[in-house]
Each structure stands twice: as structure tokens, then as C-alpha cells.
PDB file of N, CA and C in Angstrom:
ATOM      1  N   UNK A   1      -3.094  17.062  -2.236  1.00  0.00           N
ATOM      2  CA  UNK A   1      -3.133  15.620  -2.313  1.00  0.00           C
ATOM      3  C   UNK A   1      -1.820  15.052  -1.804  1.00  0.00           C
ATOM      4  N   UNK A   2      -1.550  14.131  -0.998  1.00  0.00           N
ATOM      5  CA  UNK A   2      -0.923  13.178  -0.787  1.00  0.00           C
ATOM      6  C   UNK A   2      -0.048  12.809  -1.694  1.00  0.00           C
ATOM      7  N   UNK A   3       1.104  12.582  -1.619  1.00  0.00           N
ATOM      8  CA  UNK A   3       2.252  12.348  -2.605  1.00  0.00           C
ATOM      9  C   UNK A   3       2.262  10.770  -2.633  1.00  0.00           C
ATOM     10  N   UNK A   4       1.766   9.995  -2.131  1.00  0.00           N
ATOM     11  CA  UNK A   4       1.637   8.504  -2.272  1.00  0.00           C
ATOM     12  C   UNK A   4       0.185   8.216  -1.612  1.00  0.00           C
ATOM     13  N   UNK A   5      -0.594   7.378  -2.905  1.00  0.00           N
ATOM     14  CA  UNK A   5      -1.799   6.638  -2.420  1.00  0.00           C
ATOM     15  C   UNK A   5      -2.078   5.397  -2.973  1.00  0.00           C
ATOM     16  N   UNK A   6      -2.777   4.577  -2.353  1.00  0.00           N
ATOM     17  CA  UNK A   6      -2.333   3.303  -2.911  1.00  0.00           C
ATOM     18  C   UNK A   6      -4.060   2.857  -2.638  1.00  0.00           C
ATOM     19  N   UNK A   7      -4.722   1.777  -3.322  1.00  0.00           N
ATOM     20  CA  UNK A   7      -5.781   0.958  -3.347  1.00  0.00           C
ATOM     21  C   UNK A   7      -5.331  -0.497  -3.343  1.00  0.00           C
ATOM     22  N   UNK A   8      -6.366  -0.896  -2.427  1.00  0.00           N
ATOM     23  CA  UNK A   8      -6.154  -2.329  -2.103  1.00  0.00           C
ATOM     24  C   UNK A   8      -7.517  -3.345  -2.723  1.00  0.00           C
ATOM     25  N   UNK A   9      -7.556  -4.034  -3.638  1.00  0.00           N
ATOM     26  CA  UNK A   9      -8.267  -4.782  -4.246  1.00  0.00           C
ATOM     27  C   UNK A   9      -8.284  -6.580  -3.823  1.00  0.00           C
ATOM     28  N   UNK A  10      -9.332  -6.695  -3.305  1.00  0.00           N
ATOM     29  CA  UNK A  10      -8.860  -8.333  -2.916  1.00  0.00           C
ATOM     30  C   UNK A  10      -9.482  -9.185  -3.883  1.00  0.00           C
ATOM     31  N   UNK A  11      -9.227  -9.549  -4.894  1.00  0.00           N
ATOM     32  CA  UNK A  11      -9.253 -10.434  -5.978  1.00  0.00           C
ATOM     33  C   UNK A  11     -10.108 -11.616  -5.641  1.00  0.00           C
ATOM     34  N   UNK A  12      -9.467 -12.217  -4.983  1.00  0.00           N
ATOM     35  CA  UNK A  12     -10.500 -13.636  -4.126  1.00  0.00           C
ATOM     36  C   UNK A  12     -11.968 -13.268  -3.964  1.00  0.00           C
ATOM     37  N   UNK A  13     -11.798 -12.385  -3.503  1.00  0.00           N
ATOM     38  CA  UNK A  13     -13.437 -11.743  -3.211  1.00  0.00           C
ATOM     39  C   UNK A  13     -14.254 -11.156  -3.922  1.00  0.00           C
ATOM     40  N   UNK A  14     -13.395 -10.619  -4.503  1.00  0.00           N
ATOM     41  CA  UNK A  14     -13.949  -9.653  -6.146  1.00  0.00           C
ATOM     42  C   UNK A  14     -14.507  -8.490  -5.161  1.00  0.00           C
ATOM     43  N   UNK A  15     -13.466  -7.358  -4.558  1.00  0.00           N
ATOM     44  CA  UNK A  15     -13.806  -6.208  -3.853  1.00  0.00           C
ATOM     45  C   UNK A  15     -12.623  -5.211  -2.813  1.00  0.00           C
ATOM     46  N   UNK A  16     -13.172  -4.588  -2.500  1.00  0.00           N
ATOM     47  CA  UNK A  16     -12.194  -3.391  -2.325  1.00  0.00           C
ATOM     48  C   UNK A  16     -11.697  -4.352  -0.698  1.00  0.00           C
ATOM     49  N   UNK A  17     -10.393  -3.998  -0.444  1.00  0.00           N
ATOM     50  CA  UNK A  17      -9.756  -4.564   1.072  1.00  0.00           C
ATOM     51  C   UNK A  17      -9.821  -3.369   2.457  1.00  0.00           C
ATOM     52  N   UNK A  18     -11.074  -3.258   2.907  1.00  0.00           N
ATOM     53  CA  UNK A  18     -10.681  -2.269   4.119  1.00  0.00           C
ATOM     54  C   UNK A  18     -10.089  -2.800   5.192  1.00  0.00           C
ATOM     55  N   UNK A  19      -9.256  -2.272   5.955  1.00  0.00           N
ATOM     56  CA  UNK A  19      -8.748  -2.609   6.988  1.00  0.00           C
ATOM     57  C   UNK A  19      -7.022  -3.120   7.375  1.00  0.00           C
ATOM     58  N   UNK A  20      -6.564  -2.575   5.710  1.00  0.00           N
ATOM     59  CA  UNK A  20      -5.296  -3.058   5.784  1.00  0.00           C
ATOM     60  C   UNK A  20      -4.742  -1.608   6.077  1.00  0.00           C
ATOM     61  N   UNK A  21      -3.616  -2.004   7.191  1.00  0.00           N
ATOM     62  CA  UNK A  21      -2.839  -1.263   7.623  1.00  0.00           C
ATOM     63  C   UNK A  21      -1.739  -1.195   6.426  1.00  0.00           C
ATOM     64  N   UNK A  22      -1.279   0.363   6.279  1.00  0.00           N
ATOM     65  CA  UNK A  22      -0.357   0.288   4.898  1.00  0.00           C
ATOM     66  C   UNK A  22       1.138   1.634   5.820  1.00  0.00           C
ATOM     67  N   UNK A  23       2.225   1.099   5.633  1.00  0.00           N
ATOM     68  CA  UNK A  23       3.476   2.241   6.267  1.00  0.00           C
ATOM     69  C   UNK A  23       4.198   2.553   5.142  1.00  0.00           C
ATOM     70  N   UNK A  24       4.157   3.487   4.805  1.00  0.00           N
ATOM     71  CA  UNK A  24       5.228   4.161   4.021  1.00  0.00           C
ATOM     72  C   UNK A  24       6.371   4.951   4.803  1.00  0.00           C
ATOM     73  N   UNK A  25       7.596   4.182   4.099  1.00  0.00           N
ATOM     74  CA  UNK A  25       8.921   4.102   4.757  1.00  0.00           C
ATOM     75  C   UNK A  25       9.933   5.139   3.695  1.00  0.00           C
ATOM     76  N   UNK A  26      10.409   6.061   4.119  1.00  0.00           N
ATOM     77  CA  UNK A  26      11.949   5.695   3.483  1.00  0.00           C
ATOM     78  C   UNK A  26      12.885   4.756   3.810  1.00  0.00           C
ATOM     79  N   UNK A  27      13.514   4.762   2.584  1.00  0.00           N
ATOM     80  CA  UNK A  27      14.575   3.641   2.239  1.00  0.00           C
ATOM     81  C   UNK A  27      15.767   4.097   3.528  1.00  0.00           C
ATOM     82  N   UNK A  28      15.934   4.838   3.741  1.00  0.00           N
ATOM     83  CA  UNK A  28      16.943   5.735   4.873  1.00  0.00           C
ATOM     84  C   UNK A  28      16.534   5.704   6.028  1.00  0.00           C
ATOM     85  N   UNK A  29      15.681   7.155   6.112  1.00  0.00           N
ATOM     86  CA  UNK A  29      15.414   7.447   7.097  1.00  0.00           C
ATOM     87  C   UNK A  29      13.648   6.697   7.817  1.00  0.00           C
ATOM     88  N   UNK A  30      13.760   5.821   7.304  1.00  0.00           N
ATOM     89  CA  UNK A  30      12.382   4.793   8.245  1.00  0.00           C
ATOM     90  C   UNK A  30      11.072   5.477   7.929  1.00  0.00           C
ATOM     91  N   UNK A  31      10.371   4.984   8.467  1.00  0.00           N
ATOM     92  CA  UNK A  31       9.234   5.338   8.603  1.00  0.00           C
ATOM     93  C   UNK A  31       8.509   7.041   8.333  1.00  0.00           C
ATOM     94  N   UNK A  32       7.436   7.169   7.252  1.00  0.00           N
ATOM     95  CA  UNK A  32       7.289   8.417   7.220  1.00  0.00           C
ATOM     96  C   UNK A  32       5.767   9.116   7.435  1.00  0.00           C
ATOM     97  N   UNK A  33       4.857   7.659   7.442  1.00  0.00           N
ATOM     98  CA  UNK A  33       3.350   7.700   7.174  1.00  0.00           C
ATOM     99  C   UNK A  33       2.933   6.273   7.725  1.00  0.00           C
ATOM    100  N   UNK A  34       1.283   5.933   7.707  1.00  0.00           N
ATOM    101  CA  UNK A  34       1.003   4.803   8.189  1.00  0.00           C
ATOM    102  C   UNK A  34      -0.849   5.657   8.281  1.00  0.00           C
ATOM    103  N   UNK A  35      -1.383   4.603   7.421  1.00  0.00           N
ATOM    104  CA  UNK A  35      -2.593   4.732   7.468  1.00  0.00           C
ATOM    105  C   UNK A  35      -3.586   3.294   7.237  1.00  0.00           C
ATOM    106  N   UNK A  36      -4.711   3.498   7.623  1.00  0.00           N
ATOM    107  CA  UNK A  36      -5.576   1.953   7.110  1.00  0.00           C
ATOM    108  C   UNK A  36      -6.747   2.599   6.159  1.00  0.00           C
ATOM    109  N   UNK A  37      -6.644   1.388   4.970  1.00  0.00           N
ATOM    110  CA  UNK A  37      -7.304   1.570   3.858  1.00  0.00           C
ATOM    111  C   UNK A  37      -8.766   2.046   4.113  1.00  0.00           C
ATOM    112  N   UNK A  38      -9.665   2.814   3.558  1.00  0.00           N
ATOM    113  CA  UNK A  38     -11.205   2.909   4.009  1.00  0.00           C
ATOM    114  C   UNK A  38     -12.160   1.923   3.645  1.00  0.00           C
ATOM    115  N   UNK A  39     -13.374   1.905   3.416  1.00  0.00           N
ATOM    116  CA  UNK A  39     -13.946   1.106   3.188  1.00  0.00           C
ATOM    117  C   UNK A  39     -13.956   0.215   2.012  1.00  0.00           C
ATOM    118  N   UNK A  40     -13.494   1.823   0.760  1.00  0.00           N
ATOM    119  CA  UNK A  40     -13.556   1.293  -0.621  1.00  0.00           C
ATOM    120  C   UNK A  40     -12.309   0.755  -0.975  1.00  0.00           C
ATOM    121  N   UNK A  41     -11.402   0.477   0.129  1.00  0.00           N
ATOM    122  CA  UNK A  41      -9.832   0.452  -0.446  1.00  0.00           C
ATOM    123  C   UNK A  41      -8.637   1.131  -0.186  1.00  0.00           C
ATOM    124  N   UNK A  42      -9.199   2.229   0.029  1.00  0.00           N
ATOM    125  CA  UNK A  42      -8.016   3.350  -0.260  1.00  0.00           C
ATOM    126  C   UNK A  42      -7.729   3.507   0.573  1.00  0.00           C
ATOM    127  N   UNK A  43      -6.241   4.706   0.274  1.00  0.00           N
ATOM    128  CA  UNK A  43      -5.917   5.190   1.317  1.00  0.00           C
ATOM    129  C   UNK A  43      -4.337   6.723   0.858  1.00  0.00           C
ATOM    130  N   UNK A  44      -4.142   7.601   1.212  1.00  0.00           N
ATOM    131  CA  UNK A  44      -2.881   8.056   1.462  1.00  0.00           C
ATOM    132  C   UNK A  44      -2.269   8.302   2.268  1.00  0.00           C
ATOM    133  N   UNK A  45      -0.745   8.546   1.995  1.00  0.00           N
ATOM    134  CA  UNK A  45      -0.016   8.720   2.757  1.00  0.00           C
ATOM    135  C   UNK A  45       1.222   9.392   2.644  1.00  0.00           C
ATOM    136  N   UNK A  46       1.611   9.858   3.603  1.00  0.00           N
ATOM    137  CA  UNK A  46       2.538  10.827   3.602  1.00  0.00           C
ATOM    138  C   UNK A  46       1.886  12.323   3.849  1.00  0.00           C
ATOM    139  N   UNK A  47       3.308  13.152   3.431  1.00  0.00           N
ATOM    140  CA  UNK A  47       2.981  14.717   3.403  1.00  0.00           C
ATOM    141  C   UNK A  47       2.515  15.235   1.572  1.00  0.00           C
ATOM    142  N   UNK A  48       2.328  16.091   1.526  1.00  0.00           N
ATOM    143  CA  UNK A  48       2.381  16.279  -0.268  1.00  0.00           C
ATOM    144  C   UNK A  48       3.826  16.690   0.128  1.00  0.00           C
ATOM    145  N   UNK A  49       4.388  16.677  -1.385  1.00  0.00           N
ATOM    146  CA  UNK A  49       5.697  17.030  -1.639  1.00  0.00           C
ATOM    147  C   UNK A  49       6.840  16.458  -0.810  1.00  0.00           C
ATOM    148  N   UNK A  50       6.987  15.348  -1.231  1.00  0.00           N
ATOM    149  CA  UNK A  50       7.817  14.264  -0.512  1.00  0.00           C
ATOM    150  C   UNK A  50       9.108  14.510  -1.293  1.00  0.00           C
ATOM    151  N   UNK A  51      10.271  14.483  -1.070  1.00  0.00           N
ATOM    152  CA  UNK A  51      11.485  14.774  -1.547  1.00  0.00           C
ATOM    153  C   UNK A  51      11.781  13.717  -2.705  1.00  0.00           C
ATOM    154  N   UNK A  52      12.234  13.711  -3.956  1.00  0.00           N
ATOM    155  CA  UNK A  52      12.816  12.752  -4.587  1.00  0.00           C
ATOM    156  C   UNK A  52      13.871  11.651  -3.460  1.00  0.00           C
ATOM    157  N   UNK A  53      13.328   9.968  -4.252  1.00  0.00           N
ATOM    158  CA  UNK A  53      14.015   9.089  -3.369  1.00  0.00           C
ATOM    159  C   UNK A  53      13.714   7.448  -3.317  1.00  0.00           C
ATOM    160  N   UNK A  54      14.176   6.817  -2.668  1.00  0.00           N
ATOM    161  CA  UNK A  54      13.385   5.683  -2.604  1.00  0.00           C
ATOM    162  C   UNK A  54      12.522   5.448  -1.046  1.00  0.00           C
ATOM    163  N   UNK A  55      11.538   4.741  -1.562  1.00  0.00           N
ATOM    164  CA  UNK A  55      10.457   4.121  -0.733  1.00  0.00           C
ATOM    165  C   UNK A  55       9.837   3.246  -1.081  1.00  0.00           C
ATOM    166  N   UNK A  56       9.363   3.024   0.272  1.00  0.00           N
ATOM    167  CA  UNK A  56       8.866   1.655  -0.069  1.00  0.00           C
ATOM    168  C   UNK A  56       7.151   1.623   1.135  1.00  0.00           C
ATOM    169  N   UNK A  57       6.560   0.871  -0.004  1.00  0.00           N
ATOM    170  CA  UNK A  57       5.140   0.877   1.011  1.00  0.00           C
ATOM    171  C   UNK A  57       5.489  -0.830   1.661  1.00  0.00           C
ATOM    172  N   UNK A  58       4.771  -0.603   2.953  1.00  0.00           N
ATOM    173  CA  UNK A  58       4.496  -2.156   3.706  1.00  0.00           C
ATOM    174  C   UNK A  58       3.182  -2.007   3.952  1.00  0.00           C
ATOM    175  N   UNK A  59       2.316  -3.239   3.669  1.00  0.00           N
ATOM    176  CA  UNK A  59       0.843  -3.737   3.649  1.00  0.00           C
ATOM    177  C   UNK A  59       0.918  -5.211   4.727  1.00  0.00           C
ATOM    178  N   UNK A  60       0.265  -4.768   5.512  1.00  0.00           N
ATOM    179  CA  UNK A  60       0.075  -5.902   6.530  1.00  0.00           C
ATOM    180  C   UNK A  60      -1.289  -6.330   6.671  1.00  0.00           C
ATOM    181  N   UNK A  61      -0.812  -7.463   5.156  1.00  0.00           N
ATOM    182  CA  UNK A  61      -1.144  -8.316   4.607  1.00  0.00           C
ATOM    183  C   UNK A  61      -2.792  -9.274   5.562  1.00  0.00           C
ATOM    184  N   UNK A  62      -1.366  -9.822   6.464  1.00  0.00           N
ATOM    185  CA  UNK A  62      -1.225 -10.811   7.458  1.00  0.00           C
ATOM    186  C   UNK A  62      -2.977 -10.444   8.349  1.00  0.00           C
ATOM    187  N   UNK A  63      -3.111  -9.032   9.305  1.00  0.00           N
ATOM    188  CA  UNK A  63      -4.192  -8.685   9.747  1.00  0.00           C
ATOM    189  C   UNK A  63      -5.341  -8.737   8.962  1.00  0.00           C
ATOM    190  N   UNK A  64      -5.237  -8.267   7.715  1.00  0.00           N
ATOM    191  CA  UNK A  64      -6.549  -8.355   7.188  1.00  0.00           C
ATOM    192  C   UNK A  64      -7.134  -9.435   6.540  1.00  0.00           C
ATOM    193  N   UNK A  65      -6.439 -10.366   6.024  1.00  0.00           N
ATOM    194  CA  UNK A  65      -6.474 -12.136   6.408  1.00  0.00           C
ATOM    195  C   UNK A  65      -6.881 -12.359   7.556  1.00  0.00           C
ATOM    196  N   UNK A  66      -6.631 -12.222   8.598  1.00  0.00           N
ATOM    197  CA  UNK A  66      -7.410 -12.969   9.705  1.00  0.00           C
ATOM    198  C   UNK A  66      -8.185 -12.291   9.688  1.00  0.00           C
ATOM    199  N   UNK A  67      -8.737 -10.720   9.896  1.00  0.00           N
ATOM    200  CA  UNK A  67     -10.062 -10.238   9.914  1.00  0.00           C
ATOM    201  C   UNK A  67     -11.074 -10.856   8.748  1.00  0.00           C
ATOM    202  N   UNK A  68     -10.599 -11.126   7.876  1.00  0.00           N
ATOM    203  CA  UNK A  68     -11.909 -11.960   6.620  1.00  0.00           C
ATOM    204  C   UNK A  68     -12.021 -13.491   6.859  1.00  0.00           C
ATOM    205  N   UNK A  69     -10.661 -13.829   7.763  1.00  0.00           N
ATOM    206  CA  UNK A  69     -11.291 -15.427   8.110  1.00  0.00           C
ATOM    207  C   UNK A  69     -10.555 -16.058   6.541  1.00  0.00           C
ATOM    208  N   UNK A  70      -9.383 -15.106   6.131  1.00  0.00           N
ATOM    209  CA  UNK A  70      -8.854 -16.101   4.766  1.00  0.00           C
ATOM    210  C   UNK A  70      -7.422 -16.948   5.146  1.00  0.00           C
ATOM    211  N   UNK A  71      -6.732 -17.721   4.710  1.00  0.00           N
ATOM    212  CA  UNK A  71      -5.802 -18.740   4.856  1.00  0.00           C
ATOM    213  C   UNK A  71      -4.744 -17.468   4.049  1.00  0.00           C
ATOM    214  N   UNK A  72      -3.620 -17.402   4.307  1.00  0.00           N
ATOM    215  CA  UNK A  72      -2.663 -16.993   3.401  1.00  0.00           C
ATOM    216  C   UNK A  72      -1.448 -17.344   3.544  1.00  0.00           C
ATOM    217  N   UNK A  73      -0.658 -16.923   2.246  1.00  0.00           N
ATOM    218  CA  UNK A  73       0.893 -17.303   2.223  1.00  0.00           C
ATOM    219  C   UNK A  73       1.729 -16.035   2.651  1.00  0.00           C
ATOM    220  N   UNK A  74       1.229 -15.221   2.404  1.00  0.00           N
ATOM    221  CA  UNK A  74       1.821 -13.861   3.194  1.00  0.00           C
ATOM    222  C   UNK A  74       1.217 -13.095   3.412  1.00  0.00           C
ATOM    223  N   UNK A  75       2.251 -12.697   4.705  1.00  0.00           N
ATOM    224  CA  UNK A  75       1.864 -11.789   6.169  1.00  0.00           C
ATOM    225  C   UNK A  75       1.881 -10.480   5.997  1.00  0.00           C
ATOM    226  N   UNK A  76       2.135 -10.336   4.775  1.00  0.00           N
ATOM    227  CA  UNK A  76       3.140  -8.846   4.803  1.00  0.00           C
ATOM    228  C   UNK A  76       3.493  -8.923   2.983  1.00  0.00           C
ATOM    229  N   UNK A  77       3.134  -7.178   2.344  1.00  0.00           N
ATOM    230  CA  UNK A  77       3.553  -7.230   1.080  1.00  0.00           C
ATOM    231  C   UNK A  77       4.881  -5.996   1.462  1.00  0.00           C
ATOM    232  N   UNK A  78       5.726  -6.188   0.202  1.00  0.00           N
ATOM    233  CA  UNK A  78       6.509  -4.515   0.408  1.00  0.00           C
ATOM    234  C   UNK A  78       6.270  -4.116  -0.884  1.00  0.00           C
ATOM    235  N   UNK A  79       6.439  -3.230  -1.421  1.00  0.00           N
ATOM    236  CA  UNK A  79       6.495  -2.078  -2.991  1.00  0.00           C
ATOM    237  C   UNK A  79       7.427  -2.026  -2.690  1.00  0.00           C
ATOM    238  N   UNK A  80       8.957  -1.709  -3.073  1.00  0.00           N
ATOM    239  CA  UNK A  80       9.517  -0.641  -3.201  1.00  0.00           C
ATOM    240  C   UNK A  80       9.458   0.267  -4.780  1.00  0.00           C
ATOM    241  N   UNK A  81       9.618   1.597  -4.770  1.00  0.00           N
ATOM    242  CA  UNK A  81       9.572   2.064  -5.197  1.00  0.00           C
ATOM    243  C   UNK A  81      10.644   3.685  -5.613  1.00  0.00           C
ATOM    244  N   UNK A  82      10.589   4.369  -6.503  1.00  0.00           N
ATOM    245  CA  UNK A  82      11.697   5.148  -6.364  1.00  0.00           C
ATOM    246  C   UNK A  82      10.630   6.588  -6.938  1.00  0.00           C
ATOM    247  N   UNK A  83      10.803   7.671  -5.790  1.00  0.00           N
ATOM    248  CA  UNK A  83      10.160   8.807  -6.752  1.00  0.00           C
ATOM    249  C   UNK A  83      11.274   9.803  -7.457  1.00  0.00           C
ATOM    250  N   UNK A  84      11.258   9.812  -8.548  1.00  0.00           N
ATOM    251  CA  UNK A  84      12.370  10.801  -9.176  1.00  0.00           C
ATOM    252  C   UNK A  84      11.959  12.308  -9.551  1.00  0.00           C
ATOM    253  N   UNK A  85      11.193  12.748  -8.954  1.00  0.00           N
ATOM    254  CA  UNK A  85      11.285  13.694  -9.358  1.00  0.00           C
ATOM    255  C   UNK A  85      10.530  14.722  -7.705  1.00  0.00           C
ATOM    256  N   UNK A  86      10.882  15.699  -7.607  1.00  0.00           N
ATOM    257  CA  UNK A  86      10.477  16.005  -5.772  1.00  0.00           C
ATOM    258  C   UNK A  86       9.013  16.047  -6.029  1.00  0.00           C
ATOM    259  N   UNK A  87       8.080  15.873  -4.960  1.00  0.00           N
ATOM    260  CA  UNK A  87       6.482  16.199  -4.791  1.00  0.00           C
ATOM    261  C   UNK A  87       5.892  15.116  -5.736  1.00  0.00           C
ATOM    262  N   UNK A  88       6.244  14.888  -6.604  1.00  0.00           N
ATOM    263  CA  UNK A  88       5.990  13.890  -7.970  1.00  0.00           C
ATOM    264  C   UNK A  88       4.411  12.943  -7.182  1.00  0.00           C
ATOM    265  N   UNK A  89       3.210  12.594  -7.851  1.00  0.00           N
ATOM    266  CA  UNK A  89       2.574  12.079  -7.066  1.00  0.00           C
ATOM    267  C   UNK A  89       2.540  10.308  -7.549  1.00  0.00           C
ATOM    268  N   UNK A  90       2.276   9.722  -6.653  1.00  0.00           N
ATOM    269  CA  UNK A  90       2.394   8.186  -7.474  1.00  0.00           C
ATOM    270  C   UNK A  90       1.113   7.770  -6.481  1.00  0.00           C
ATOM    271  N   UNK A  91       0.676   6.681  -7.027  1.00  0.00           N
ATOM    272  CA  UNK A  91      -0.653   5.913  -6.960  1.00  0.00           C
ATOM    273  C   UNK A  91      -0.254   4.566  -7.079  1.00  0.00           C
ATOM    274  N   UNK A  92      -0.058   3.536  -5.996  1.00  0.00           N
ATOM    275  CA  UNK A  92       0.452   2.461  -6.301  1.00  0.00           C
ATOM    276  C   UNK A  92      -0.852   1.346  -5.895  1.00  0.00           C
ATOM    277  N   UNK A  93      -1.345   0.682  -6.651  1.00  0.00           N
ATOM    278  CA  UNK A  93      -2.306  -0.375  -6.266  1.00  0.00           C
ATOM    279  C   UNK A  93      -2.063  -1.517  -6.201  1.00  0.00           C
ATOM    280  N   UNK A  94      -2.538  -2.333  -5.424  1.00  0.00           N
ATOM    281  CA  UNK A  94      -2.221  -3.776  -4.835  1.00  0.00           C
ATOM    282  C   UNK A  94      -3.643  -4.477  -5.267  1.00  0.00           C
ATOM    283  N   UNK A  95      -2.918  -5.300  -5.290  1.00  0.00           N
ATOM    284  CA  UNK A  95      -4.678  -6.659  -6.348  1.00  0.00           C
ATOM    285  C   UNK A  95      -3.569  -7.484  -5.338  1.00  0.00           C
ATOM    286  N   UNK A  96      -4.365  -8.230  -4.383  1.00  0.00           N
ATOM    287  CA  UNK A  96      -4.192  -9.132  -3.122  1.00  0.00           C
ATOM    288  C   UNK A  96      -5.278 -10.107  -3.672  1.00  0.00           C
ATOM    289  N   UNK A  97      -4.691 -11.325  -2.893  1.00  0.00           N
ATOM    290  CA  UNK A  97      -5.448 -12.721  -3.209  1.00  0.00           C
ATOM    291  C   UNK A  97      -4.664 -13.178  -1.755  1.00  0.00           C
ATOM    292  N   UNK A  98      -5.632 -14.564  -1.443  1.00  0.00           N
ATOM    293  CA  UNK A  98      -4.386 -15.391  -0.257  1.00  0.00           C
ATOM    294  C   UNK A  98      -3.009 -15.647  -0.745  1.00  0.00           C
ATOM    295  N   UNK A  99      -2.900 -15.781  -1.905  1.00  0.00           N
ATOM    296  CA  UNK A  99      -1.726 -16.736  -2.653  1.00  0.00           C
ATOM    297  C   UNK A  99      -0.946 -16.002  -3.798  1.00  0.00           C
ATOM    298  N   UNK A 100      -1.282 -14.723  -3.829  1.00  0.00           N
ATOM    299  CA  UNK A 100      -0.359 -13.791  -4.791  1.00  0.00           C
ATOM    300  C   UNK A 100      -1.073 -12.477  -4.607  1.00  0.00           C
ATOM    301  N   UNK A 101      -0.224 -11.645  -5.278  1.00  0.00           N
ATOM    302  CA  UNK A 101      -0.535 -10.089  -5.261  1.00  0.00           C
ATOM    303  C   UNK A 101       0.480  -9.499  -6.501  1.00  0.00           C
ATOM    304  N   UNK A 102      -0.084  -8.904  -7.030  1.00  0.00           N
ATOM    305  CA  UNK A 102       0.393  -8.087  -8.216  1.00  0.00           C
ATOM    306  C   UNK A 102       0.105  -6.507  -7.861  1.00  0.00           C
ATOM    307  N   UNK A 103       0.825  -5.536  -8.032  1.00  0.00           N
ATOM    308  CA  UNK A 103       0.835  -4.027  -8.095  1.00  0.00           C
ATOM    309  C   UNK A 103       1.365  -3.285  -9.652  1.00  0.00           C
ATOM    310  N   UNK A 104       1.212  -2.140  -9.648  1.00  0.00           N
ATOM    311  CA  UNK A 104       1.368  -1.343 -10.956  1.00  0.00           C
ATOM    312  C   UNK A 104       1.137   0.062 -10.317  1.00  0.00           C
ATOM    313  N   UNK A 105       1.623   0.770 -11.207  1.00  0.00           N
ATOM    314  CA  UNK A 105       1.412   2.459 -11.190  1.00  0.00           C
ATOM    315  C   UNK A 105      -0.079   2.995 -11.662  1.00  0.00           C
ATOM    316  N   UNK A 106      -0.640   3.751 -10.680  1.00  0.00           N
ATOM    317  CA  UNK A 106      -1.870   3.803 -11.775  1.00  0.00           C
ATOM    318  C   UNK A 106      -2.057   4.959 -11.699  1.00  0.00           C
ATOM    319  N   UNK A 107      -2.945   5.952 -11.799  1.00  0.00           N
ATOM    320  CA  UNK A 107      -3.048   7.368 -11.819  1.00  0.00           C
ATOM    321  C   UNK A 107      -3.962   7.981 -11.386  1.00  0.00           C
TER     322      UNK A 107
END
């Protein structure tokens, strides 16, 4: 499994967000992954066993708003995040709306 996976929930709609492009970055060394969510949402990324560190996911936001034809206030979400422990797996989910977005750890 993938050492980072994340679900995209679009709230407004009451349903899963396919089509969002999602990059997982290190905080350092840039860019490490980059995938688009599937039908139901999802998605991972990366290698398994990602080194203890910080990262950060980017969700472009912005594209999958215009593909649904919605109005929004942002183009673009970031996570950052910190994994402390090496390989460690995290599950980060995004609940998207035009006008806010909330995330959490989930499992």
C-alpha cells in the first residue's frame, strides 16, 4: 500500500470528487507523486515506505470546479503534513465544497 492516500468528498453535491488532480510534495526536495482521484474519490500516492518528514499534498481544486460547472473561492487546496515515523501510512481526506474544505486523518 501506498504510504499516502487521500479521498476527495464534494459536500455541495453530496458525493465522491473524481477528477481531481492531487501532488504530493516534499517539503525539501519537491515533488514526489501526482495522481487523479478515481471515480469513487480516491486515490494514492507515492512509493510505500516514504522516509519520515514533512509533506504536503496539493489538490487542484480549481480543474475540477470547472469540470462540474461549480463557482469557487479556491483554485488550489494544500495539507501540509508531517510523517514521523519512516513508511508510517497516513490517509488524509478532503470534504471540498465551492467555499470551504475541511481535512482530518482517517484510517
Amino acid at each position: 500500500m501506498s504510504t499516502v492516500t487521500t479521498h476527495v468528498l464534494d459536500t455541495a453535491l453530496g458525493k465522491p470528487a473524481p477528477w481531481v488532480t492531487v501532488r504530493l510534495e516534499h517539503a525539501i526536495d519537491g515533488a514526489v507523486a501526482e495522481a487523479e482521484t478515481d471515480a469513487d474519490g480516491r486515490c494514492s500516492l507515492g512509493p510505500d515506505g516514504l522516509p519520515a518528514g514533512s509533506y504536503r499534498l496539493v489538490f487542484d481544486t480549481g480543474r475540477y470546479f470547472a469540470i462540474t460547472g461549480q463557482p469557487s473561492l479556491y483554485p488550489e487546496v494544500v495539507v501540509s503534513f508531517r510523517l514521523a515515523i519512516d513508511g508510517q501510512h497516513h490517509h488524509l481526506p478532503l470534504l471540498l465544497s465551492p467555499f470551504a474544505y475541511s481535512t482530518y486523518r482517517g484510517s
